[in-house]
C-alpha atoms as a PDB file:
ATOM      1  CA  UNK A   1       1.776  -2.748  60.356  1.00  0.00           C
ATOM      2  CA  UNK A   2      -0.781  -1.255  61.904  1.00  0.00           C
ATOM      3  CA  UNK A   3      -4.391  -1.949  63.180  1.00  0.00           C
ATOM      4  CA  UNK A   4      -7.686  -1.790  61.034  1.00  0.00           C
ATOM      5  CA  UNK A   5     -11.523  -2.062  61.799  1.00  0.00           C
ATOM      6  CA  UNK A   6     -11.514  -3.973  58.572  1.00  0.00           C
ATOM      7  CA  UNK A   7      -9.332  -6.742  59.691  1.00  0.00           C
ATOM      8  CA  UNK A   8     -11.560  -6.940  62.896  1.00  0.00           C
ATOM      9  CA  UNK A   9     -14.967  -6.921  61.319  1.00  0.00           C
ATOM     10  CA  UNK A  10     -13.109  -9.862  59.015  1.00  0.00           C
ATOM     11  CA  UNK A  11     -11.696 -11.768  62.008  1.00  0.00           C
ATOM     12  CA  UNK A  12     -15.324 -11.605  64.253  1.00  0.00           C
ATOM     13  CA  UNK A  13     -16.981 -12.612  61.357  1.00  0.00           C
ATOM     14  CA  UNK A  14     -14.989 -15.634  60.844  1.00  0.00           C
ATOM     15  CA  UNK A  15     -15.307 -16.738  64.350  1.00  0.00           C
ATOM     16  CA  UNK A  16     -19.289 -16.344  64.089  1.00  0.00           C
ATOM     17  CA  UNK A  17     -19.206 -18.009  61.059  1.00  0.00           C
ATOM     18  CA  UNK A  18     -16.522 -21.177  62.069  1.00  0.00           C
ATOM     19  CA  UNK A  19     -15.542 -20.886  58.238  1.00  0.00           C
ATOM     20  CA  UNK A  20     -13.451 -18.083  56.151  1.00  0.00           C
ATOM     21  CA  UNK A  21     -15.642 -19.330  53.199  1.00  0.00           C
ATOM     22  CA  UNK A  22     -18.671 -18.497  54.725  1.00  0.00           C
ATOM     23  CA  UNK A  23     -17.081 -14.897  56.014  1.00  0.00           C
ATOM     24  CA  UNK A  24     -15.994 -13.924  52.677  1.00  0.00           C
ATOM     25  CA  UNK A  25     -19.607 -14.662  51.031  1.00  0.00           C
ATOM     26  CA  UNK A  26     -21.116 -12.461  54.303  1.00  0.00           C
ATOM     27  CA  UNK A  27     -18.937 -10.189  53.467  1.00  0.00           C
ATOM     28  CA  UNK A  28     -19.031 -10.121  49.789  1.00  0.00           C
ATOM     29  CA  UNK A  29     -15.548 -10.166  49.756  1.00  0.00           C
ATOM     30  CA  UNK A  30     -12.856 -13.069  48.113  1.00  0.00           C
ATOM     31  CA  UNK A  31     -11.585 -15.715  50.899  1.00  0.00           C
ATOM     32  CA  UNK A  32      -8.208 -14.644  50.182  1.00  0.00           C
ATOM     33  CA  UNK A  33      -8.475 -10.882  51.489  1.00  0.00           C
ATOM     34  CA  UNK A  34     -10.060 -12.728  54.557  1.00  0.00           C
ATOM     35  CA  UNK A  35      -7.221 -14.714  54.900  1.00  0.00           C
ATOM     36  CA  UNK A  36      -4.899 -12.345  54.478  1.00  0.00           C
ATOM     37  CA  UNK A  37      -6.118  -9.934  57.431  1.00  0.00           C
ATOM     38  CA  UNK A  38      -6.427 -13.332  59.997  1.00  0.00           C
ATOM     39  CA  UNK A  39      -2.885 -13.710  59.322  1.00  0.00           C
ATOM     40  CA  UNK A  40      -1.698 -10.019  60.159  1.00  0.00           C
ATOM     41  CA  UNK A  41      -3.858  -9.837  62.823  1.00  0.00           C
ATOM     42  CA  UNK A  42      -1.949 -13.047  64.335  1.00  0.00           C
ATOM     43  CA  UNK A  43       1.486 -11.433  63.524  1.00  0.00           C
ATOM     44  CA  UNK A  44       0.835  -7.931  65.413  1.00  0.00           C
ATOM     45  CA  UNK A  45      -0.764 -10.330  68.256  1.00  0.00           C
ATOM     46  CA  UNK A  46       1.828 -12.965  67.445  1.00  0.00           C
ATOM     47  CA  UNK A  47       0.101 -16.367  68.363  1.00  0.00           C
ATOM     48  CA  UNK A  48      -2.027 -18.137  66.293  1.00  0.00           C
ATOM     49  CA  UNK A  49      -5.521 -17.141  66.923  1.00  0.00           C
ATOM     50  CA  UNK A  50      -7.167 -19.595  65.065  1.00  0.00           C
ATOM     51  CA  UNK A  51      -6.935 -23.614  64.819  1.00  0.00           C
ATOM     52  CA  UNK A  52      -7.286 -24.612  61.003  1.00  0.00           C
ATOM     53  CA  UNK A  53      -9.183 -27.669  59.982  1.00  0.00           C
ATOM     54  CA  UNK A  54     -10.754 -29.316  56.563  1.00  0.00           C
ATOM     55  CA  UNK A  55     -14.240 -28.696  57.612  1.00  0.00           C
ATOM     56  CA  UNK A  56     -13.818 -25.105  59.270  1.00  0.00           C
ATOM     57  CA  UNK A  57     -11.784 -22.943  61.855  1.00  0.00           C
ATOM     58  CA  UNK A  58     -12.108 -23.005  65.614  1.00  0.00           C
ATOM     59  CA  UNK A  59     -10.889 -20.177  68.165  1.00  0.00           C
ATOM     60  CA  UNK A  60      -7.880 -20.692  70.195  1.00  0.00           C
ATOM     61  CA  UNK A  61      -7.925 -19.298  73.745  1.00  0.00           C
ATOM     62  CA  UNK A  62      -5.850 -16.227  72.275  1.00  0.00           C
ATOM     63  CA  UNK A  63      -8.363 -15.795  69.670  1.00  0.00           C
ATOM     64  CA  UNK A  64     -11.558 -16.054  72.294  1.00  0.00           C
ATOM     65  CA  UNK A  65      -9.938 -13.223  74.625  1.00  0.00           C
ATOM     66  CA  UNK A  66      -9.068 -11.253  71.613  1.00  0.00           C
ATOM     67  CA  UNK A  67     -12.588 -11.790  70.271  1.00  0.00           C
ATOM     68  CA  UNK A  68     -14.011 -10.126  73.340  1.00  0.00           C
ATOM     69  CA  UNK A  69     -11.802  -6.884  72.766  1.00  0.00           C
ATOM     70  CA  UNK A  70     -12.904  -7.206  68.871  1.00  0.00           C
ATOM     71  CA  UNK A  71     -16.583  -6.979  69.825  1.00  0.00           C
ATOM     72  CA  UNK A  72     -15.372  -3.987  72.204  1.00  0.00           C
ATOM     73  CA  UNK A  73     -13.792  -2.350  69.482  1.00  0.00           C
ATOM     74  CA  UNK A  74     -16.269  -2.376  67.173  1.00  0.00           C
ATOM     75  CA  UNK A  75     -19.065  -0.994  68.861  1.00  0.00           C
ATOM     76  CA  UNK A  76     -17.061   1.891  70.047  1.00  0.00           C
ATOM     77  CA  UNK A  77     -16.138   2.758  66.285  1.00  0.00           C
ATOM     78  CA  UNK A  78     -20.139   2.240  65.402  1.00  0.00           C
ATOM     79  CA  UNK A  79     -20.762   4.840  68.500  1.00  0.00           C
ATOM     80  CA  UNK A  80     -18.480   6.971  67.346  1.00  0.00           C
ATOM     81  CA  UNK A  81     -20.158   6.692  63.846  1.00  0.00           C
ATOM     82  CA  UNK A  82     -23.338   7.937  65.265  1.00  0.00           C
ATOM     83  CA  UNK A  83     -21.643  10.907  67.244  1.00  0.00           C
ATOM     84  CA  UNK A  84     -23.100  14.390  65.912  1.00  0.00           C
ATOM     85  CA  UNK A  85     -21.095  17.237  65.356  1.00  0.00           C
ATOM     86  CA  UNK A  86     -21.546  21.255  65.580  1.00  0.00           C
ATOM     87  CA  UNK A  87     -22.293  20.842  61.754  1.00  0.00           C
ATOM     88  CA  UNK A  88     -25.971  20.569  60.270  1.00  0.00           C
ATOM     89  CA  UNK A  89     -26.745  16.924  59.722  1.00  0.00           C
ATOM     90  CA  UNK A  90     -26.059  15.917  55.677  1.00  0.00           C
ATOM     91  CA  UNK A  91     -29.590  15.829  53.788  1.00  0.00           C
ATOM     92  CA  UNK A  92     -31.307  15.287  50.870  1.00  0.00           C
ATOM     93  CA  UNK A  93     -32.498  13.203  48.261  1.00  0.00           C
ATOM     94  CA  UNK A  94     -29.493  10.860  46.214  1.00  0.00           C
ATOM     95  CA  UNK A  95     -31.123   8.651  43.452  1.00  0.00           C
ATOM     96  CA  UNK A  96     -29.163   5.691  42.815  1.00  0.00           C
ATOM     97  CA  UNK A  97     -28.836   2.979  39.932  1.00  0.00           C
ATOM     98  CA  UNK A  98     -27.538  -0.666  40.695  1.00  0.00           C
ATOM     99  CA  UNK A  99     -27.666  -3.762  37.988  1.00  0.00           C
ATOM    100  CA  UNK A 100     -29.042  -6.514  38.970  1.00  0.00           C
ATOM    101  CA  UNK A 101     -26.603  -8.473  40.864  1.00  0.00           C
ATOM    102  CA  UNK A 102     -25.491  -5.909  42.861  1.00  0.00           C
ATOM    103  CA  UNK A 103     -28.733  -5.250  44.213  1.00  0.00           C
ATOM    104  CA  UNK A 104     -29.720  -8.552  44.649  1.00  0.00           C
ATOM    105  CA  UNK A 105     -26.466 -10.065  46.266  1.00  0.00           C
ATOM    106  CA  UNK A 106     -24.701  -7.341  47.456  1.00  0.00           C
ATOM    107  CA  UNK A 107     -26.558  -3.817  48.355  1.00  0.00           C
ATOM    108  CA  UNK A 108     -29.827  -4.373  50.552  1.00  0.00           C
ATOM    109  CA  UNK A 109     -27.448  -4.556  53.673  1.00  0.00           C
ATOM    110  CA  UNK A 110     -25.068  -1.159  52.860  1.00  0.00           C
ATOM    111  CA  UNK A 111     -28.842   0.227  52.156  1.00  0.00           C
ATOM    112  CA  UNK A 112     -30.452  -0.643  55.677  1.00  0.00           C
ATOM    113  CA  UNK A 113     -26.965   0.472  57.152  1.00  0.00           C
ATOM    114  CA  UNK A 114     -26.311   3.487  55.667  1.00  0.00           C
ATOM    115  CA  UNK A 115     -30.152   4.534  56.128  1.00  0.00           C
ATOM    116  CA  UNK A 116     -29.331   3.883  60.013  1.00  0.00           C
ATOM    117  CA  UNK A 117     -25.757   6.149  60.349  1.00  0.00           C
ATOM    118  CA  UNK A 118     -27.692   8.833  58.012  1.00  0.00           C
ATOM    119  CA  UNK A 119     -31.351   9.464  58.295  1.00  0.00           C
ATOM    120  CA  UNK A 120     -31.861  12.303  56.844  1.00  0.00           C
ATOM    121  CA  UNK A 121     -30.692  11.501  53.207  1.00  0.00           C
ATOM    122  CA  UNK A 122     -33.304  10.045  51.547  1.00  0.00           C
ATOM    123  CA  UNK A 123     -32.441   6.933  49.056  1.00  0.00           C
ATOM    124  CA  UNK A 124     -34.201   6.514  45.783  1.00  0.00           C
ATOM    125  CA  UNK A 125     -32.899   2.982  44.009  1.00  0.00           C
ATOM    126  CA  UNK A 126     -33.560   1.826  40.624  1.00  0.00           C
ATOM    127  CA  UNK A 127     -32.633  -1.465  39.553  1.00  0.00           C
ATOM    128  CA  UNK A 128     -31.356  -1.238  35.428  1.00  0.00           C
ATOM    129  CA  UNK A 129     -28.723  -2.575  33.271  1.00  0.00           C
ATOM    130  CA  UNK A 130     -25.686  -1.604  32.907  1.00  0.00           C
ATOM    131  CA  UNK A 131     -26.239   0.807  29.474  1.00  0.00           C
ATOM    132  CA  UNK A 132     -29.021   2.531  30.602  1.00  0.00           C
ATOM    133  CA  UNK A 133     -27.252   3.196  34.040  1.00  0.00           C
ATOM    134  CA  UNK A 134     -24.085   4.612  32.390  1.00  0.00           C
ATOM    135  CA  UNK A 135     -26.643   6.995  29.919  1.00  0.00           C
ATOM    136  CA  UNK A 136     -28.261   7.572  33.374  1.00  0.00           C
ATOM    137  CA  UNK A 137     -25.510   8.916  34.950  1.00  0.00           C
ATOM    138  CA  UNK A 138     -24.508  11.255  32.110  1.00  0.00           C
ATOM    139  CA  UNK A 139     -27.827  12.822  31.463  1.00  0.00           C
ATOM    140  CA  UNK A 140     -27.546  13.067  35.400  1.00  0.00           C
ATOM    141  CA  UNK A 141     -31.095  10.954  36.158  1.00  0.00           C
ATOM    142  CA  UNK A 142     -28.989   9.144  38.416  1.00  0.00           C
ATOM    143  CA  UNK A 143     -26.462  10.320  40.732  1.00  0.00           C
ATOM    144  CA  UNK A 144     -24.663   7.441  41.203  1.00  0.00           C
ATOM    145  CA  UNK A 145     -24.586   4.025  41.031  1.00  0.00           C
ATOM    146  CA  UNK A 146     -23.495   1.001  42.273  1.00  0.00           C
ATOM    147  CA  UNK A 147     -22.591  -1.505  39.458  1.00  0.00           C
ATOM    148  CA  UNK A 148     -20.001  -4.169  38.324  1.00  0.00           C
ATOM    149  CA  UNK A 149     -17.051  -2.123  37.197  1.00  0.00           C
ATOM    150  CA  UNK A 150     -15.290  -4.088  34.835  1.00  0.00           C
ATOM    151  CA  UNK A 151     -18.282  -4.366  32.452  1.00  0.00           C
ATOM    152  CA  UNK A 152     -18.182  -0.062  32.675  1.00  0.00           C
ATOM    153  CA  UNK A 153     -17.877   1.480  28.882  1.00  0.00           C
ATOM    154  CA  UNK A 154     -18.207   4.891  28.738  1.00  0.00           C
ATOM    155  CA  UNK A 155     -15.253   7.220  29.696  1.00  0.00           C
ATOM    156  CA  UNK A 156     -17.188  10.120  30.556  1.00  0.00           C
ATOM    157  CA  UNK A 157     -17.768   8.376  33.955  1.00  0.00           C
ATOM    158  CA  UNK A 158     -15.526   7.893  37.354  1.00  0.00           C
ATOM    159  CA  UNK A 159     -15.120   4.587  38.734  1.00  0.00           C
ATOM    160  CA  UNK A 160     -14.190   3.469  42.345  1.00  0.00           C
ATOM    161  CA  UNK A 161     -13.773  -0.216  42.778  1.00  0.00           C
ATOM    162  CA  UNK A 162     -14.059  -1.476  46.185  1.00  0.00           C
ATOM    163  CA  UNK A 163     -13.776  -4.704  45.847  1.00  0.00           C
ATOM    164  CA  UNK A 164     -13.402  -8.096  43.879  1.00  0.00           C
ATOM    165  CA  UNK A 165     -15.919 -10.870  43.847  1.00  0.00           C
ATOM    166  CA  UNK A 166     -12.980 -14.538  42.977  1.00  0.00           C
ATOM    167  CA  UNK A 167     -14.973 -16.738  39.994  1.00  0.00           C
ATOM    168  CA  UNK A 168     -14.399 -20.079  41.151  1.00  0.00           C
ATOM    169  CA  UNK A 169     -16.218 -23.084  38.953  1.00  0.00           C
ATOM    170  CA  UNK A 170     -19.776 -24.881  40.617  1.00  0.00           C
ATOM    171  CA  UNK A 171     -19.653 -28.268  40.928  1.00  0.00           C
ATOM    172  CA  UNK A 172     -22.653 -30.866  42.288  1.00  0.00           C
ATOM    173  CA  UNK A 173     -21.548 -33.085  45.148  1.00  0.00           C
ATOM    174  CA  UNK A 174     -19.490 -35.797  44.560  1.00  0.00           C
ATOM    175  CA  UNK A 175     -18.489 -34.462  40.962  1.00  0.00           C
ATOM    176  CA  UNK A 176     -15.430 -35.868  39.930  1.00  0.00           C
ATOM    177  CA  UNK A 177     -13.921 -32.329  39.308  1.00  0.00           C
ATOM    178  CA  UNK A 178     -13.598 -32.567  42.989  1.00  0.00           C
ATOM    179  CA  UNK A 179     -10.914 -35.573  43.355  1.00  0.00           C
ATOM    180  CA  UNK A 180      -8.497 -33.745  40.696  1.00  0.00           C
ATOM    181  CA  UNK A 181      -5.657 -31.821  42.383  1.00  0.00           C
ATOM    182  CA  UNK A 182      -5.981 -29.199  39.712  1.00  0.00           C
ATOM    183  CA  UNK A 183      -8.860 -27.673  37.084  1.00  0.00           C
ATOM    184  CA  UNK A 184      -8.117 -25.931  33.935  1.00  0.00           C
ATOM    185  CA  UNK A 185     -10.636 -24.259  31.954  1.00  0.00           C
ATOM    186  CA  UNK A 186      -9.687 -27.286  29.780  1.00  0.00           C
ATOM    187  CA  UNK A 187     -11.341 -29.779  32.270  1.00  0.00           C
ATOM    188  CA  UNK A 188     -14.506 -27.760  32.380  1.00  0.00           C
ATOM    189  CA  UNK A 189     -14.597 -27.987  28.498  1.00  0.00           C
ATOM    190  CA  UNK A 190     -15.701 -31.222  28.579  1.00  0.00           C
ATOM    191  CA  UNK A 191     -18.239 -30.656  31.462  1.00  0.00           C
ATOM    192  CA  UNK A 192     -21.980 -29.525  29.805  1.00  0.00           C
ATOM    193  CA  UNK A 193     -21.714 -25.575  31.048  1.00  0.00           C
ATOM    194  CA  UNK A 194     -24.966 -23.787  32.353  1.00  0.00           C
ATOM    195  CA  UNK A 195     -24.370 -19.983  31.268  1.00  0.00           C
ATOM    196  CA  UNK A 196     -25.765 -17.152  33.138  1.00  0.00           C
ATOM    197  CA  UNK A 197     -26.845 -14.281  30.880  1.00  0.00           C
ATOM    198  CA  UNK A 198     -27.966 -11.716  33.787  1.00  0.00           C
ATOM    199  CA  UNK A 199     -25.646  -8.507  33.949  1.00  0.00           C
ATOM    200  CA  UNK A 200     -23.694  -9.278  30.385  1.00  0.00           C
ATOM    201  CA  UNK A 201     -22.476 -12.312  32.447  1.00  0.00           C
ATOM    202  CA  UNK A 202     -22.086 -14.527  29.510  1.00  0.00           C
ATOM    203  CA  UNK A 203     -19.992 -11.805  27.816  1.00  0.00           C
ATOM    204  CA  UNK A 204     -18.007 -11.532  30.769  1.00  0.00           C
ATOM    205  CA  UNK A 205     -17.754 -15.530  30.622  1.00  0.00           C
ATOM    206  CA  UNK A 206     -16.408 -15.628  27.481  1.00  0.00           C
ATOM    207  CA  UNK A 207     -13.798 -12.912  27.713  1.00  0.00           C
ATOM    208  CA  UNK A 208     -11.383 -15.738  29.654  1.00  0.00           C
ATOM    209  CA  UNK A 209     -12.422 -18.474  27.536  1.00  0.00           C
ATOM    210  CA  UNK A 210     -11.393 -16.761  24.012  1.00  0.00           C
ATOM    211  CA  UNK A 211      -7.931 -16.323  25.609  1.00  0.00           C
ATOM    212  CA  UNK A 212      -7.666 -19.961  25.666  1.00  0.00           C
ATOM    213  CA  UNK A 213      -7.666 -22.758  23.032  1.00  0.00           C
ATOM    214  CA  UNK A 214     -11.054 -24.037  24.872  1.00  0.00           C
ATOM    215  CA  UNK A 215     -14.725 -23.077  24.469  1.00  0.00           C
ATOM    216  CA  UNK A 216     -17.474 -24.136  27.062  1.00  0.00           C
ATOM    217  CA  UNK A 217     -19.985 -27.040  25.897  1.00  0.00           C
ATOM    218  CA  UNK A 218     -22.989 -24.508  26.855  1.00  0.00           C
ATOM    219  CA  UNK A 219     -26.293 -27.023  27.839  1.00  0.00           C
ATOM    220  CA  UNK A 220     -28.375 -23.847  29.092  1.00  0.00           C
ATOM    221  CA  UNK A 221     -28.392 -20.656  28.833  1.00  0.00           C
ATOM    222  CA  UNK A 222     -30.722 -18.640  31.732  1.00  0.00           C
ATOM    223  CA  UNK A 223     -30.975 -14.845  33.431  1.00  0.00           C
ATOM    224  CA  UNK A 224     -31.795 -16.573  36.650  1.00  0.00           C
ATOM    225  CA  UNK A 225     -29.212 -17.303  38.787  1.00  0.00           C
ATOM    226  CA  UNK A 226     -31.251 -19.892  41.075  1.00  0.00           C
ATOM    227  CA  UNK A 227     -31.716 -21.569  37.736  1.00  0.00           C
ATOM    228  CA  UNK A 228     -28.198 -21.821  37.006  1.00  0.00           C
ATOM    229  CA  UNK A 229     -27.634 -22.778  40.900  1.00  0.00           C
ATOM    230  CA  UNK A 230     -30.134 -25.987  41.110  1.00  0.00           C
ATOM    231  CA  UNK A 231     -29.484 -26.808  37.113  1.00  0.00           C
ATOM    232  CA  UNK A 232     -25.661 -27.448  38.649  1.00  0.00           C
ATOM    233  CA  UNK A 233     -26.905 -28.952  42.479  1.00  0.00           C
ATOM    234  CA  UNK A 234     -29.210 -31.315  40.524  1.00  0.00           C
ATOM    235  CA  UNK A 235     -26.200 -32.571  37.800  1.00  0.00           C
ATOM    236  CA  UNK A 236     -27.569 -30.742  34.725  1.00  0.00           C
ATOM    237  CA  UNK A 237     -23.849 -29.355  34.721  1.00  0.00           C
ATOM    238  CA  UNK A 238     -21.335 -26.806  35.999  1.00  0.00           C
ATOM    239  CA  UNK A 239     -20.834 -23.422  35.870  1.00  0.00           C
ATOM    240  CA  UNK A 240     -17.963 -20.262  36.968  1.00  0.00           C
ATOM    241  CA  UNK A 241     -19.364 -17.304  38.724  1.00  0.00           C
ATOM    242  CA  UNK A 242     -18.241 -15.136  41.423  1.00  0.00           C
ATOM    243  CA  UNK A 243     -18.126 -15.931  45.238  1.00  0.00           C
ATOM    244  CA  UNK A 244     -20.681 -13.198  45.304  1.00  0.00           C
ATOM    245  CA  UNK A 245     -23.562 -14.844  44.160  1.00  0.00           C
ATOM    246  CA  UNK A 246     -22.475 -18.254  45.441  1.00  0.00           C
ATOM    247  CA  UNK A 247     -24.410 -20.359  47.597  1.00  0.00           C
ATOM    248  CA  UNK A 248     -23.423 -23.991  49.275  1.00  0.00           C
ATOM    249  CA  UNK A 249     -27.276 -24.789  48.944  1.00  0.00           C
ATOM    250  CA  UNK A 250     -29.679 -25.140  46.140  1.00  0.00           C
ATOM    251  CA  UNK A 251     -33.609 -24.392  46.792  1.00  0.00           C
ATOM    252  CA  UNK A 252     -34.115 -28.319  46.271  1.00  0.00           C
ATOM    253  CA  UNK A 253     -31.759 -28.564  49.471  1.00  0.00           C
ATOM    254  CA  UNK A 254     -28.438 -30.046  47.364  1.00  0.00           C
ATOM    255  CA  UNK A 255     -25.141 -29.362  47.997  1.00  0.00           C
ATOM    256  CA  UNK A 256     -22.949 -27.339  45.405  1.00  0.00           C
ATOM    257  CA  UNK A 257     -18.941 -27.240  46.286  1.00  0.00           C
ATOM    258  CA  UNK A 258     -16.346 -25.014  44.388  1.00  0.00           C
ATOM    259  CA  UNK A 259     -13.251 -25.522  42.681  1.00  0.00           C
ATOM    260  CA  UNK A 260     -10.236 -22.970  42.551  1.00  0.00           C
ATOM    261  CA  UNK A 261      -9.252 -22.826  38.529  1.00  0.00           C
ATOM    262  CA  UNK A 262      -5.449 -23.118  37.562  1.00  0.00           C
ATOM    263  CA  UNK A 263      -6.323 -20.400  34.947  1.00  0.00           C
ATOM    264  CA  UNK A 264      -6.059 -16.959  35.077  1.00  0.00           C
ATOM    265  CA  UNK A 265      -9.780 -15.752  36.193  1.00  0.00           C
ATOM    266  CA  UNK A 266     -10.613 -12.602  36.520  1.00  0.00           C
ATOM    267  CA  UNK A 267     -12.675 -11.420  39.451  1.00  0.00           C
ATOM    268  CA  UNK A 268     -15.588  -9.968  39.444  1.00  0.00           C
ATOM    269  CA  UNK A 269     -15.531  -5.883  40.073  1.00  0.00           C
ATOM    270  CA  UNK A 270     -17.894  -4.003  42.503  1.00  0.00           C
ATOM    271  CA  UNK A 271     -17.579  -0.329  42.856  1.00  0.00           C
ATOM    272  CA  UNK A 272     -19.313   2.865  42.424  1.00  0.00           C
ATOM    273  CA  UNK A 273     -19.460   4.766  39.827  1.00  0.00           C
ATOM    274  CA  UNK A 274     -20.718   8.735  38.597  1.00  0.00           C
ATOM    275  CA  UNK A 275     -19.635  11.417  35.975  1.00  0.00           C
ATOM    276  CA  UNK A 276     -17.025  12.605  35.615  1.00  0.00           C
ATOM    277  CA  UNK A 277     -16.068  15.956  36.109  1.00  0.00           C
ATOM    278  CA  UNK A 278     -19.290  17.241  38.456  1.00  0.00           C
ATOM    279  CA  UNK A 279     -18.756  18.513  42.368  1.00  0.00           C
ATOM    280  CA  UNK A 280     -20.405  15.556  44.023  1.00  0.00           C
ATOM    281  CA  UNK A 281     -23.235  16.745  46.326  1.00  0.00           C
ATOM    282  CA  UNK A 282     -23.196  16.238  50.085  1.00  0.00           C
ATOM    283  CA  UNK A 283     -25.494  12.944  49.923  1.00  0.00           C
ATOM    284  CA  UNK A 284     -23.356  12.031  47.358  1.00  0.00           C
ATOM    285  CA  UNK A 285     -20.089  12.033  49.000  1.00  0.00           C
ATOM    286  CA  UNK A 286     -21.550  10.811  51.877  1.00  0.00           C
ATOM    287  CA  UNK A 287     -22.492   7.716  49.810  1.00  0.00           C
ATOM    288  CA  UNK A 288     -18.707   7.344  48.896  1.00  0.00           C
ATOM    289  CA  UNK A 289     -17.244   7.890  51.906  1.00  0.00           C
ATOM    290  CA  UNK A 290     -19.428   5.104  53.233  1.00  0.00           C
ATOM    291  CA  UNK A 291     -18.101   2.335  50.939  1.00  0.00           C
ATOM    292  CA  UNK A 292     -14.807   3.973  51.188  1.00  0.00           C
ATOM    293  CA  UNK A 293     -14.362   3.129  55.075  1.00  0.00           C
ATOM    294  CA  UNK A 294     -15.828  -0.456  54.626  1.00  0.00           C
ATOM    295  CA  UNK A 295     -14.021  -1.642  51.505  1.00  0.00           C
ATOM    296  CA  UNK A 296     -10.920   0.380  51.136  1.00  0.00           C
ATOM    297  CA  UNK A 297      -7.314   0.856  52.994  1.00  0.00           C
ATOM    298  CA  UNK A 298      -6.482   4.325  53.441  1.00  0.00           C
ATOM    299  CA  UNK A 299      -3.757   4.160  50.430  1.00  0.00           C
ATOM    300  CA  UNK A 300      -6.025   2.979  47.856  1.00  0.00           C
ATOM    301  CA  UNK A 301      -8.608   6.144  48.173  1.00  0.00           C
ATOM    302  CA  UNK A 302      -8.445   7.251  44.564  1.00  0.00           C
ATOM    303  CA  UNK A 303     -11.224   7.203  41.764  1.00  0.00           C
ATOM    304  CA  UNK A 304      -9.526   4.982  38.694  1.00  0.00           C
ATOM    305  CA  UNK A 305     -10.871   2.864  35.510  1.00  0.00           C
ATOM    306  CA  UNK A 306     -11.219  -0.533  35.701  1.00  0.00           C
ATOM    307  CA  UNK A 307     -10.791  -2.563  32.735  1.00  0.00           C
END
């Protein structure tokens, strides 16, 4: 096994954070992948670098001295990010599509970053929904676009996914959901259900619940998702959407928790996406190559459809 910035960036992000929840929704990525990288960093360092405990994680006194050469490491790699070769600087113009929630919960950071490490491509971003990105793409008014994969149609189009966003159901404080030791989709039938609309999100919903027996007792349906997140903090009802767009806080100042589902849920896709078939430009592949190094492990660099 061998070393990776990712696991790093995961690991110093957890110990400025003093919770892998809180990491993963920094990170827009699912708890799980930053568990998993903790727990092969502390086998290649073998010792337990962090202390576990109900309400967060604390550093041990391996995990504080490996911290500092964490930090070390990872401003070396940005350095070396910045380094200019004998090669003309990439630039020009990319023009970009996202869908809502990816621009809202997800992209503003990778824009202000990638802006930084390449100045002299220009970013032009256009916030649509998903059919009029993927006709975008093909008449070429876009070049690419960042956009929830798994609700991708059209074939003419190549997908890289670099990640997915774990649906977990939103609960109020102090729901009784929360004293069960396990929560079907059968539970949450019962529950009045707040659907989201935004981003074919109800569509999305109801592809999982049509595979079951169940059906959700819908109360409200809204395209906002700080609707749908004080509707649930206030006790209006409960809803399942990714870790993505999750927040422990509504704007009222209430508390919503999560609850892991016993049913199969699918996650929720980000990746980027062009058509298929064209040379991509230098902006363009810059663009990829950007997500690539964040998101992906070496072995998984290939373009694929996501279904």
């Amino acid at each position: 096994m061998s070393l990776t910035l990712r696991q790093l960036k995961y690991f110093a992000s957890v110990a400025e954070m003093g919770r892998i929840s809180h990491a993963a929704l920094k990170l827009n990525i699912s708890q799980s992948a930053v568990t998993t990288a903790i727990r092969e960093l502390e086998e290649m360092v073998g010792q337990p670098l962090l202390d576990r405990h109900p309400h967060g994680v604390e550093m041990t006194a391996a995990g504080r001295r490996f911290l500092e050469h964490t930090y070390a490491v990872l401003s070396a790699a940005d350095e070396a990010l910045r380094v200019r070769d004998n090669r003309a600087e990439v630039s020009g113009v990319l023009t970009i599509a996202a869908s809502y929630t990816v621009l809202g919960y997800f992209l503003p950071h990778h824009l202000q970053r990638f802006e930084q490490l390449h100045p002299n491509i220009q970013l032009k971003v256009h916030e649509v929904s998903r059919d009029a990105i993927e006709e975008g793409l093909i008449t070429r008014r876009y070049d690419m676009a960042l956009l929830l994969t798994s609700n991708v149609v059209m074939r003419e189009l190549s997908l890289e996914t670099f990640f997915g966003s774990q649906r977990r159901l939103w609960v109020p404080a102090k729901h009784p959901l929360l004293s069960k030791s396990e929560v079907s989709l059968a539970d949450v039938a019962h529950e009045p259900y707040i659907m989201l609309t935004v981003d074919e999100a109800a569509q999305s919903t109801m592809k999982y619940w049509t595979q079951t027996p169940h059906q959700p007792s819908v109360r409200m349906r809204t395209s906002s998702v700080e609707a749908v997140r004080s509707s649930v903090a206030n006790g209006l009802g409960v809803t399942i959407l990714s870790d993505m767009v999750y927040r422990p806080w509504s704007l009222e100042g209430k508390r919503i928790e999560t609850i892991n589902l016993s049913d199969p849920i699918p996650t929720m896709n980000i990746g980027l996406g062009w058509k298929h078939g064209i040379e991509l430009s230098p902006p363009m592949a810059v663009l990829r190559d950007y997500f690539r190094q964040l998101f992906l492990d070496p072995h998984t660099l290939h373009s694929r459809r996501d279904r």
